[in-house]
Protein backbone atom coordinates (compact mmCIF):
# COMPACT_ATOMS: atom_id res chain seq x y z
CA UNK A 1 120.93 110.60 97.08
CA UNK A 2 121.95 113.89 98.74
CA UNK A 3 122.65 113.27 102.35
CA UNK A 4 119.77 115.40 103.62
CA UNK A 5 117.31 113.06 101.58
CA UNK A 6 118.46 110.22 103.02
CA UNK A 7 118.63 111.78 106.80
CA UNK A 8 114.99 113.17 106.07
CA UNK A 9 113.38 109.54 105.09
CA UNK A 10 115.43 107.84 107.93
CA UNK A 11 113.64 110.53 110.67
CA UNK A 12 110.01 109.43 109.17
CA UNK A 13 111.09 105.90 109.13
CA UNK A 14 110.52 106.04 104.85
CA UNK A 15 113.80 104.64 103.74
CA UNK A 16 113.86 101.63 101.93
CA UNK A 17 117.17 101.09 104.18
CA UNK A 18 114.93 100.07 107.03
CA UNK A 19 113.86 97.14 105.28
CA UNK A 20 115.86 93.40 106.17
CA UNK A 21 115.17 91.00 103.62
CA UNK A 22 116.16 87.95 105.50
CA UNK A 23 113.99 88.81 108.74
CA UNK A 24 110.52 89.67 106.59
CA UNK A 25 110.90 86.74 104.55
CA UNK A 26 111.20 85.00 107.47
CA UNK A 27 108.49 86.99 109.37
CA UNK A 28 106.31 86.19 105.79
CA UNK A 29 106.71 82.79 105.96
CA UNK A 30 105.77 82.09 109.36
CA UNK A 31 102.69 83.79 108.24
CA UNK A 32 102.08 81.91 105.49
CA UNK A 33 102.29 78.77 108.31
CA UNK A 34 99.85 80.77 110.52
CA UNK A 35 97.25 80.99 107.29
CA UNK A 36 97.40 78.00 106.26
CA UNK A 37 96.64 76.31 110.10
CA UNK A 38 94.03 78.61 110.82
CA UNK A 39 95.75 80.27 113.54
CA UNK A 40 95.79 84.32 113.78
CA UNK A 41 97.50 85.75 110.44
CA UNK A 42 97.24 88.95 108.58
CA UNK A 43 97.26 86.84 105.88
CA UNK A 44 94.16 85.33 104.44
CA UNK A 45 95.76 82.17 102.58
CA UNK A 46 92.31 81.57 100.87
CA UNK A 47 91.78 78.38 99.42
CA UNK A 48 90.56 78.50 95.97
CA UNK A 49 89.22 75.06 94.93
CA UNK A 50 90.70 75.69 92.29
CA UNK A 51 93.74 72.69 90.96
CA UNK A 52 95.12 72.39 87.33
CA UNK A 53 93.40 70.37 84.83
CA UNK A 54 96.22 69.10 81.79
CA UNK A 55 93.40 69.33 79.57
CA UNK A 56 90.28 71.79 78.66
CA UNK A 57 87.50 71.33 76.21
CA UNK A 58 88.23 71.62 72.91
CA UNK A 59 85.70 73.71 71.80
CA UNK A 60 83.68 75.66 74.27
CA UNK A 61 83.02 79.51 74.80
CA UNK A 62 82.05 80.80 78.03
CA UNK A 63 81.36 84.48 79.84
CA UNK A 64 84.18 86.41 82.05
CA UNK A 65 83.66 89.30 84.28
CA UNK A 66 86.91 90.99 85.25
CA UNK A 67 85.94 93.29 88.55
CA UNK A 68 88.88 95.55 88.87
CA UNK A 69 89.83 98.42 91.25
CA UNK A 70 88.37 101.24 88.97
CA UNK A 71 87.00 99.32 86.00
CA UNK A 72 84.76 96.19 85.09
CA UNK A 73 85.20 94.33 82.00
CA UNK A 74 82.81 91.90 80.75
CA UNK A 75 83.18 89.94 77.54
CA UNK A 76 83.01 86.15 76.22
CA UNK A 77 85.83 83.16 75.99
CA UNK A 78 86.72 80.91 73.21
CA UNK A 79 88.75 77.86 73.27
CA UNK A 80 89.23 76.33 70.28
CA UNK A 81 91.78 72.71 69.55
CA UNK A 82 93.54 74.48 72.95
CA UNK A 83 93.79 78.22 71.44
CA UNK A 84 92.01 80.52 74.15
CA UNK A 85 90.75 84.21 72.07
CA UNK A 86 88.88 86.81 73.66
CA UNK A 87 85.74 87.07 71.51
CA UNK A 88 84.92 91.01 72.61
CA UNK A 89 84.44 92.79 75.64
CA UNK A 90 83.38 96.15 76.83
CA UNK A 91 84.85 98.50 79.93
CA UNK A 92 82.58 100.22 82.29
CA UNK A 93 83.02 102.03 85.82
CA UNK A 94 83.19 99.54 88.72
CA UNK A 95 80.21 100.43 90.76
CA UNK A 96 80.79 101.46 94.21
CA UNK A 97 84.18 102.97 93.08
CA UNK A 98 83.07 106.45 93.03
CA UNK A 99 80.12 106.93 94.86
CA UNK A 100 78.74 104.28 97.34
CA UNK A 101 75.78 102.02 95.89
CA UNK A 102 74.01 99.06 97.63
CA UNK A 103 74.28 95.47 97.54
CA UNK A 104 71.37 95.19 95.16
CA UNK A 105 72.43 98.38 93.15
CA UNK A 106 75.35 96.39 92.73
CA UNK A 107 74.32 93.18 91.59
CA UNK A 108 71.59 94.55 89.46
CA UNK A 109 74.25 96.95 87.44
CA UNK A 110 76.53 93.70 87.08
CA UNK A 111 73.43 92.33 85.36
CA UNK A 112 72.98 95.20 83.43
CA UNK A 113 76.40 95.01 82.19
CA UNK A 114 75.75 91.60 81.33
CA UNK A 115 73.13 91.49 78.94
CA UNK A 116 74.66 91.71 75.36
CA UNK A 117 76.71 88.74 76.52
CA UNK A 118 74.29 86.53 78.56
CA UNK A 119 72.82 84.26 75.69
CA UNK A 120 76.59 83.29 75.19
CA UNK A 121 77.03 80.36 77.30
CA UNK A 122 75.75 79.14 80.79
CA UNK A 123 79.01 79.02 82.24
CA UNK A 124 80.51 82.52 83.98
CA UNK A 125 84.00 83.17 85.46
CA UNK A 126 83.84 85.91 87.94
CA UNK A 127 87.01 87.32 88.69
CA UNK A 128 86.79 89.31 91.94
CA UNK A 129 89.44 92.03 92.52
CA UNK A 130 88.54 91.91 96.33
CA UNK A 131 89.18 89.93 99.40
CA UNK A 132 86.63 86.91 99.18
CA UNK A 133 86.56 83.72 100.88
CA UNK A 134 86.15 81.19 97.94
CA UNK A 135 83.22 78.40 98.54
CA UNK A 136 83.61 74.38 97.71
CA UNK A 137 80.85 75.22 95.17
CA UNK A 138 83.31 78.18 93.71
CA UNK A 139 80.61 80.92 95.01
CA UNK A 140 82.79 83.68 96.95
CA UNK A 141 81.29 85.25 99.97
CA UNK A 142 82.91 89.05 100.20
CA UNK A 143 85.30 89.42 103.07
CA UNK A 144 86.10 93.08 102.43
CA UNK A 145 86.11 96.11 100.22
CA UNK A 146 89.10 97.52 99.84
CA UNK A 147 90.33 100.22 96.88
CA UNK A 148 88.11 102.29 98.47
CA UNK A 149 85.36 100.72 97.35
CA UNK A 150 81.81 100.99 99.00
CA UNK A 151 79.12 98.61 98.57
CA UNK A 152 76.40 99.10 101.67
CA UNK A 153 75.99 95.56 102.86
CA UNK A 154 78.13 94.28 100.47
CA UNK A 155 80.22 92.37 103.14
CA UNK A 156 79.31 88.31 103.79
CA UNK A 157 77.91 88.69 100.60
CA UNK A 158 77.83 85.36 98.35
CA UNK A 159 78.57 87.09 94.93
CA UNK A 160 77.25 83.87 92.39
CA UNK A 161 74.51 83.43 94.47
CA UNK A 162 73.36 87.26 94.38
CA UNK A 163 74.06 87.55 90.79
CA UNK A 164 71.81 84.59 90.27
CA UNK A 165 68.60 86.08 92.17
CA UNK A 166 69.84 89.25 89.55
CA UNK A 167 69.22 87.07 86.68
CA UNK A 168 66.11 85.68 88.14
CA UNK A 169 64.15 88.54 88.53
CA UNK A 170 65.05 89.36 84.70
CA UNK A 171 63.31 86.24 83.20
CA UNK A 172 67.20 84.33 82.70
CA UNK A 173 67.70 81.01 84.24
CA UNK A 174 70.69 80.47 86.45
CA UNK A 175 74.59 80.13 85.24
CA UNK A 176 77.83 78.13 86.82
CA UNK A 177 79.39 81.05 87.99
CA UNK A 178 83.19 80.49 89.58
CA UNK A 179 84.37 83.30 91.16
CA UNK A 180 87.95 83.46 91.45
CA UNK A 181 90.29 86.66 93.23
CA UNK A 182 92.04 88.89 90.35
CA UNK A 183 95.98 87.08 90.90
CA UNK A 184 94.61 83.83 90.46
CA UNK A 185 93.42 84.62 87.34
CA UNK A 186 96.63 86.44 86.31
CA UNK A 187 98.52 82.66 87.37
CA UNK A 188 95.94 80.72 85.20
CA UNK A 189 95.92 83.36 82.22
CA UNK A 190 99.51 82.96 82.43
CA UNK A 191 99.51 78.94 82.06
CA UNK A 192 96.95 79.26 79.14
CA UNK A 193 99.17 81.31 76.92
CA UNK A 194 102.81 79.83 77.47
CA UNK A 195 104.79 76.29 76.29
CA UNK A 196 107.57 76.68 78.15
CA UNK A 197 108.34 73.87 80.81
CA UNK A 198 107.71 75.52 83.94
CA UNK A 199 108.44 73.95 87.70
CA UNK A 200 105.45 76.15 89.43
CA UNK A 201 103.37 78.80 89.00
CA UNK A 202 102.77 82.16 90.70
CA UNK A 203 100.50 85.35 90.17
CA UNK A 204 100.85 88.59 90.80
CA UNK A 205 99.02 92.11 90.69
CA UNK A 206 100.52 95.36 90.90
CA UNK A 207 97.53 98.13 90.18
CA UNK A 208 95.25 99.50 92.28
CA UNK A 209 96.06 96.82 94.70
CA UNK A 210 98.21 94.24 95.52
CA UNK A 211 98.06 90.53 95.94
CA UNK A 212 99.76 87.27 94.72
CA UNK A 213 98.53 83.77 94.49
CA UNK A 214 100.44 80.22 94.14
CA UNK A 215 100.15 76.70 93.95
CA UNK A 216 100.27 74.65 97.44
CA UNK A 217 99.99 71.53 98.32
CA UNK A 218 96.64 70.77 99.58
CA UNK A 219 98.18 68.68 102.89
CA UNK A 220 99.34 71.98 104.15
CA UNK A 221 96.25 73.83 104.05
CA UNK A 222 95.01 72.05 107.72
CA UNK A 223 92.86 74.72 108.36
CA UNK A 224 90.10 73.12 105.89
CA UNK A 225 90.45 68.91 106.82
CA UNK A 226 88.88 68.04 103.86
CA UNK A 227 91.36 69.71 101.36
CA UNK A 228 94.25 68.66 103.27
CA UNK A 229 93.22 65.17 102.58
CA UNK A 230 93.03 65.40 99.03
CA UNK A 231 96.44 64.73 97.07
CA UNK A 232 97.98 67.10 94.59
CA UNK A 233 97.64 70.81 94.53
CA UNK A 234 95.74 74.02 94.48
CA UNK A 235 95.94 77.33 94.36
CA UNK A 236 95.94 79.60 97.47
CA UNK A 237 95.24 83.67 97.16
CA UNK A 238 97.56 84.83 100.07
CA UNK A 239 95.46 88.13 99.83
CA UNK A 240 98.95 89.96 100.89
CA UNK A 241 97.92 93.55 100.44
CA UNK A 242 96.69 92.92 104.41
CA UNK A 243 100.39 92.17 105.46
CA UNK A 244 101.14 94.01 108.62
CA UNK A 245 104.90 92.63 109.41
CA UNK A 246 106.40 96.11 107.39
CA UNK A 247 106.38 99.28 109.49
CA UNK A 248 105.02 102.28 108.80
CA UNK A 249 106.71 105.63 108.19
CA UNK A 250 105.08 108.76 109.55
CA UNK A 251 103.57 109.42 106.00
CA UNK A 252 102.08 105.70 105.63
CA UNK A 253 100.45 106.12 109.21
CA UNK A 254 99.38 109.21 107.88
CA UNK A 255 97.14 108.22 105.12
CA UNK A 256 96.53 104.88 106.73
CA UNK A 257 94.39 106.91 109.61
CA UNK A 258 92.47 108.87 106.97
CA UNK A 259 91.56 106.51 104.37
CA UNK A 260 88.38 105.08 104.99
CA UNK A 261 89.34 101.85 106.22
CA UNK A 262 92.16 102.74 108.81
CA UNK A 263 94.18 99.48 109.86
CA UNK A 264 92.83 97.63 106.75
CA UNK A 265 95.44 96.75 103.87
CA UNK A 266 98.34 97.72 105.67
CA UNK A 267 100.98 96.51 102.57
CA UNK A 268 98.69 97.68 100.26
CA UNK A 269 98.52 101.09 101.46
CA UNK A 270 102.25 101.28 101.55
CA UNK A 271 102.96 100.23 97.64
CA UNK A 272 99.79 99.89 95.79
CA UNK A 273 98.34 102.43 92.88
CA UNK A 274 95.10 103.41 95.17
CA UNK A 275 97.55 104.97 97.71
CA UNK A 276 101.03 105.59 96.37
CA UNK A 277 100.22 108.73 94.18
CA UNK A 278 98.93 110.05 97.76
CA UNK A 279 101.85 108.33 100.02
CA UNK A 280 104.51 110.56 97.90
CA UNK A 281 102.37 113.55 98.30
CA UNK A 282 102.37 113.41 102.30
CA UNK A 283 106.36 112.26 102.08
CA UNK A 284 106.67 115.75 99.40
CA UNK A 285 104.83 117.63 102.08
CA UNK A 286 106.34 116.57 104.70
CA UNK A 287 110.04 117.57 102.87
CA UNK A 288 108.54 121.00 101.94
CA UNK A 289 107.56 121.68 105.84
CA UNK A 290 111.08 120.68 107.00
CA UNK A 291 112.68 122.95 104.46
CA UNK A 292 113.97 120.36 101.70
CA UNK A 293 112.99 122.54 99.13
CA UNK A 294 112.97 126.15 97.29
CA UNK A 295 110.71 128.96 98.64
CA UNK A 296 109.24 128.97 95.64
CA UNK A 297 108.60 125.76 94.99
CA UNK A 298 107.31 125.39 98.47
CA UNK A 299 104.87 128.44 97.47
CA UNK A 300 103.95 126.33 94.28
CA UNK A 301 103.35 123.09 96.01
CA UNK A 302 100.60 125.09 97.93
CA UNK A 303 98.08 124.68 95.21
CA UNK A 304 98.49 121.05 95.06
CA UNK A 305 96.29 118.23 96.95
CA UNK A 306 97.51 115.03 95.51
CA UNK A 307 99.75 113.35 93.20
CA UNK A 308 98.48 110.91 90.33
CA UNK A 309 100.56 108.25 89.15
CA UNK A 310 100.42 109.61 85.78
CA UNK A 311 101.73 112.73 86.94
CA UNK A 312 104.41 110.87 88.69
CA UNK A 313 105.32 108.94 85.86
CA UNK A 314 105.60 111.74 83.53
CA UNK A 315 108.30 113.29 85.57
CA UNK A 316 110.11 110.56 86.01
CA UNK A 317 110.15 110.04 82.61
CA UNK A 318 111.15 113.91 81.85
CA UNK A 319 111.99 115.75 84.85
CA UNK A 320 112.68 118.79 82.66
CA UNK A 321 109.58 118.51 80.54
CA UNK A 322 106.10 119.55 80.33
CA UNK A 323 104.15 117.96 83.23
CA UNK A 324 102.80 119.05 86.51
CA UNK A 325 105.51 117.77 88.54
CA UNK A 326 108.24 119.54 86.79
CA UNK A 327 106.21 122.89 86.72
CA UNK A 328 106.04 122.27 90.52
CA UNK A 329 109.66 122.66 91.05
CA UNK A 330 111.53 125.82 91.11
CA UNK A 331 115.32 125.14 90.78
CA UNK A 332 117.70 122.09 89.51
CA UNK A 333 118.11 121.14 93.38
CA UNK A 334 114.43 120.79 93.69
CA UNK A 335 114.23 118.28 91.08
CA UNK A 336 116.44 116.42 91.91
CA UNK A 337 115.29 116.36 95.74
CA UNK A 338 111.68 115.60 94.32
CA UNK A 339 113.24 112.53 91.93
CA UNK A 340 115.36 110.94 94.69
CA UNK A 341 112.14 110.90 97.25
CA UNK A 342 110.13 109.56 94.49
CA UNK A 343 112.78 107.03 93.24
CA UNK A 344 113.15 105.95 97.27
CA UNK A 345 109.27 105.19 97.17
CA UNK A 346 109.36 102.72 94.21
CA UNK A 347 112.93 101.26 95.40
CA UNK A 348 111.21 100.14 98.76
CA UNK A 349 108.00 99.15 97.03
CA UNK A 350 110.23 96.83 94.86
CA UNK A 351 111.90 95.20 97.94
CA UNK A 352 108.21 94.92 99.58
CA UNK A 353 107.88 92.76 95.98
CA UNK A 354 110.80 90.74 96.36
CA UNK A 355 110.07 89.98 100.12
CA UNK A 356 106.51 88.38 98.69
CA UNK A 357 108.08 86.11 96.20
CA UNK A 358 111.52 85.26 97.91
CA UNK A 359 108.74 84.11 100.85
CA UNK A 360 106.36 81.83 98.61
CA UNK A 361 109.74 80.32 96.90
CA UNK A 362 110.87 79.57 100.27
CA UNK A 363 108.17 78.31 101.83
CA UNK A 364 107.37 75.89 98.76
CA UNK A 365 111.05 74.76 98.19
CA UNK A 366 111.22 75.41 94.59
CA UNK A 367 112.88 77.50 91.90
CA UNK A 368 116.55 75.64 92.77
CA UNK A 369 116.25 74.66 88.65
CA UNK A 370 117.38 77.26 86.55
CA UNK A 371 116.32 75.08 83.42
CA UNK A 372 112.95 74.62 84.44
CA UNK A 373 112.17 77.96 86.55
CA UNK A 374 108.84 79.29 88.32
CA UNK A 375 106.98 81.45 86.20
CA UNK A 376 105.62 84.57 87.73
CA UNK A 377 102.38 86.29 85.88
CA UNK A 378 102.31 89.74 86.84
CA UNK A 379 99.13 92.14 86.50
CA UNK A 380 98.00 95.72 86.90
CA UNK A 381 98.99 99.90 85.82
CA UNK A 382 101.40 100.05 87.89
CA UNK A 383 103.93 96.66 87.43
CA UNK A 384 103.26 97.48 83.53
CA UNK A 385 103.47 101.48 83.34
CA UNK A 386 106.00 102.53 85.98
CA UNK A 387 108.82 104.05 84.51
CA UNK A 388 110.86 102.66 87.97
CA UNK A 389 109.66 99.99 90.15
CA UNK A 390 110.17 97.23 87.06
CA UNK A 391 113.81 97.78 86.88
CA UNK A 392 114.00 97.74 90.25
CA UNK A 393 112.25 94.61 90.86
CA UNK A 394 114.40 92.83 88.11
CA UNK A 395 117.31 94.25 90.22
CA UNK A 396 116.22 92.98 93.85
CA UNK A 397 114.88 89.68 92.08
CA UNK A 398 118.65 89.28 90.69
CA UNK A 399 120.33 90.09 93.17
CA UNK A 400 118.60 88.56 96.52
CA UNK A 401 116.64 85.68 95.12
CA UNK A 402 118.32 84.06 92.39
CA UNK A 403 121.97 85.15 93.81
CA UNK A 404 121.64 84.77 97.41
CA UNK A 405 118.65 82.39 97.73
CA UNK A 406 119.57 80.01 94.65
CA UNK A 407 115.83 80.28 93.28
CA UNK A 408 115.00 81.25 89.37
CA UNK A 409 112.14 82.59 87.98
CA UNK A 410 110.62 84.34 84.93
CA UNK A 411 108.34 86.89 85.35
CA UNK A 412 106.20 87.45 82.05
CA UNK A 413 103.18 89.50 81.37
CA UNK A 414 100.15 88.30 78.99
CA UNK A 415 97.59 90.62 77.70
CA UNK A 416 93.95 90.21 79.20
CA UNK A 417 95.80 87.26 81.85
CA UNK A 418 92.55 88.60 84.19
CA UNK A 419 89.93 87.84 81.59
CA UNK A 420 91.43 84.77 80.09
CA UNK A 421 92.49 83.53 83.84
CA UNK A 422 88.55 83.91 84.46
CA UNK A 423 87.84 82.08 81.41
CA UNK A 424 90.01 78.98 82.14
CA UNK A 425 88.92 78.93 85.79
CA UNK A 426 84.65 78.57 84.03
CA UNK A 427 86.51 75.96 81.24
CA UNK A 428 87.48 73.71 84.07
CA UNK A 429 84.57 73.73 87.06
CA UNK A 430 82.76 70.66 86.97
């Protein structure tokens, strides 16, 4: 990294050198503590009533709706003799994602989406890309929107119950709908469709947003007495994309103040695919005012309002080819200045990653086994398509947690883990 990079990201506190492993793992543990008890925490530590079943039914199918950040899938389930197989699905918009709809707009367009499906089976899993406090009945009641992501009244809404009085009005009798949060679906898709031995499981989703789910005991979760005096296990959505314990740079504070929820998501709007396209705009902008770059490229960059991560990506991929990025840049200095600010971006997002995990590894005391290690589901565009931040996760995950901490893990991907986690979740309600 040329030295004036470096000095530039220190100055706007952006440098992924301002980031101590030991202290935020630290700092995310204790609010993993603070969660669990009830007591103040940016962290939601949501209990799911959801706990592992060894077995499912044989031969059952069942509906899934995957509510994403940008897209909705709906579809049908089949187990069969153990084998789970996604029987068809379709992709529409998510409403609400691009222009603001009510509550019942909402829930009426979710039962539009529904129909070529409903007949299929009286059982639903709803898997809910959105903070939502999960019920003992597995109904969720929305916490937030987030994503940017407007439903009018859509907040303290119970989203089975709702979709139910949808149904109703249409002549269709009421389903078991469990509604489940996006990551744990991504942990349970990623127990339905591996052997290995694992010690633990863990969930994660890198996309639009961010979040990761895991597997605690239930006599830590003291906030709710009657969970904490069952025995066994279940699994807890941390909701993380609301961690505050990272500071902002100048550009995060930046777009946090003008997004529409300002002090809302704080991780998320630091690492996730809603706001990083936009977060390495305002840190490009704010290199081009303090003279980082080319006068022309500085003239070029004048017709530009955002970055997409596909345009991103591209470059990365090809700084010398034909994408927007590249035809931004004016000289072999500026792309270079462009890659390293870009490349600094995804190196701290990956340490923001590592913090997450190296945290929930801690705090559960497991992963010392490197024969029978934790196995780590990951979700979403931007884990899967970014040319950088894998590499450097694998890196960080190396060279902190399994080096310096002693804990092991896999981290696999499985293809529809949403929909099939959302199917497994329906398999096993009572």
């Amino acid at each position: 990294m040329h030295k004036f990079v470096e000095e530039f990201l220190l100055k706007y506190g952006m440098h992924y050198k301002n980031i101590d492993m030991d202290k935020h793992v630290q700092g995310f543990i204790s609010q993993i503590n603070a969660g669990l008890a009830g007591k103040k925490s940016s962290l939601y530590m949501i209990p799911t009533h959801i706990s592992l079943k060894e077995k499912l039914p044989k031969d059952e199918e069942v509906i899934v709706i995957d509510a994403g950040g940008t897209n909705l899938r709906v579809g049908s389930i089949r187990i069969n003799n153990g084998d789970l197989s996604i029987t068809g699905y379709n992709k529409y918009p998510m409403p609400g994602a691009k222009v603001a709809v009510t509550k019942d707009e909402f829930f009426n367009k979710l039962a539009d989406y529904l129909e070529p499906v409903i007949n299929k089976s009286d059982k639903i899993g709803f898997c809910f890309s959105y903070p939502a406090e999960i019920l003992p009945n597995n109904d969720g009641k929305i916490l937030s929107l987030v994503k940017e992501v407007r439903i009018e009244g859509g907040e303290g809404s119970l989203l089975a119950e709702n979709l139910n009085a949808a149904f109703q009005k249409r002549g269709i009798k009421p389903k078991r709908i469990v509604v489940l949060n996006d990551t744990v679906a991504t942990l349970l898709g990623g127990i339905s469709s591996n052997d290995k031995e694992y010690e633990s499981y863990i969930g994660y989703i890198l996309g639009t947003g961010t979040n990761t789910a895991y597997l605690e005991n239930c006599r830590n979760i003291i906030k709710n007495p009657d969970i904490a005096k069952q025995s066994g296990q279940m699994i807890i959505n941390i909701e993380n994309g609301n961690y505050d314990g990272f500071d902002f740079g100048a550009f995060d504070a930046e777009l946090n103040n003008e997004s529409k929820d300002p002090g809302k998501g704080k991780m998320e709007k630091m690492m996730s695919g809603a706001y990083q396209g936009n977060g390495i705009f305002r840190t490009v902008r704010g290199a081009v005012n303090d003279g980082l770059f080319s006068g022309d490229m500085a003239e070029r960059f004048a017709g530009f309002s955002d970055f997409t991560l596909e345009e991103i990506s591209a470059y990365c991929a090809d700084i010398n080819g034909d994408n927007a990025l590249s035809g931004l840049t004016a000289t072999n200095d500026d792309k270079e200045i462009l890659l390293e600010i870009i490349n600094a971006n995804y190196e701290r997002s990956a340490l923001f990653a590592t913090t997450v995990f190296a945290a929930v590894l801690t705090h559960c005391d497991i992963g010392k086994n490197a024969k029978k290690p934790i196995c780590i589901t990951a979700e979403g565009t931007l884990f899967t398509k970014s040319v950088l931040f894998r590499p450097k996760l694998d890196f960080y995950m190396k060279n902190y947690v399994e080096n310096k901490l002693e804990r092991y893990c896999d981290i696999i991907t499985v293809e529809d883990s949403t929909l099939r986690g959302a199917g497994v979740a329906a398999l096993m309600a009572e």
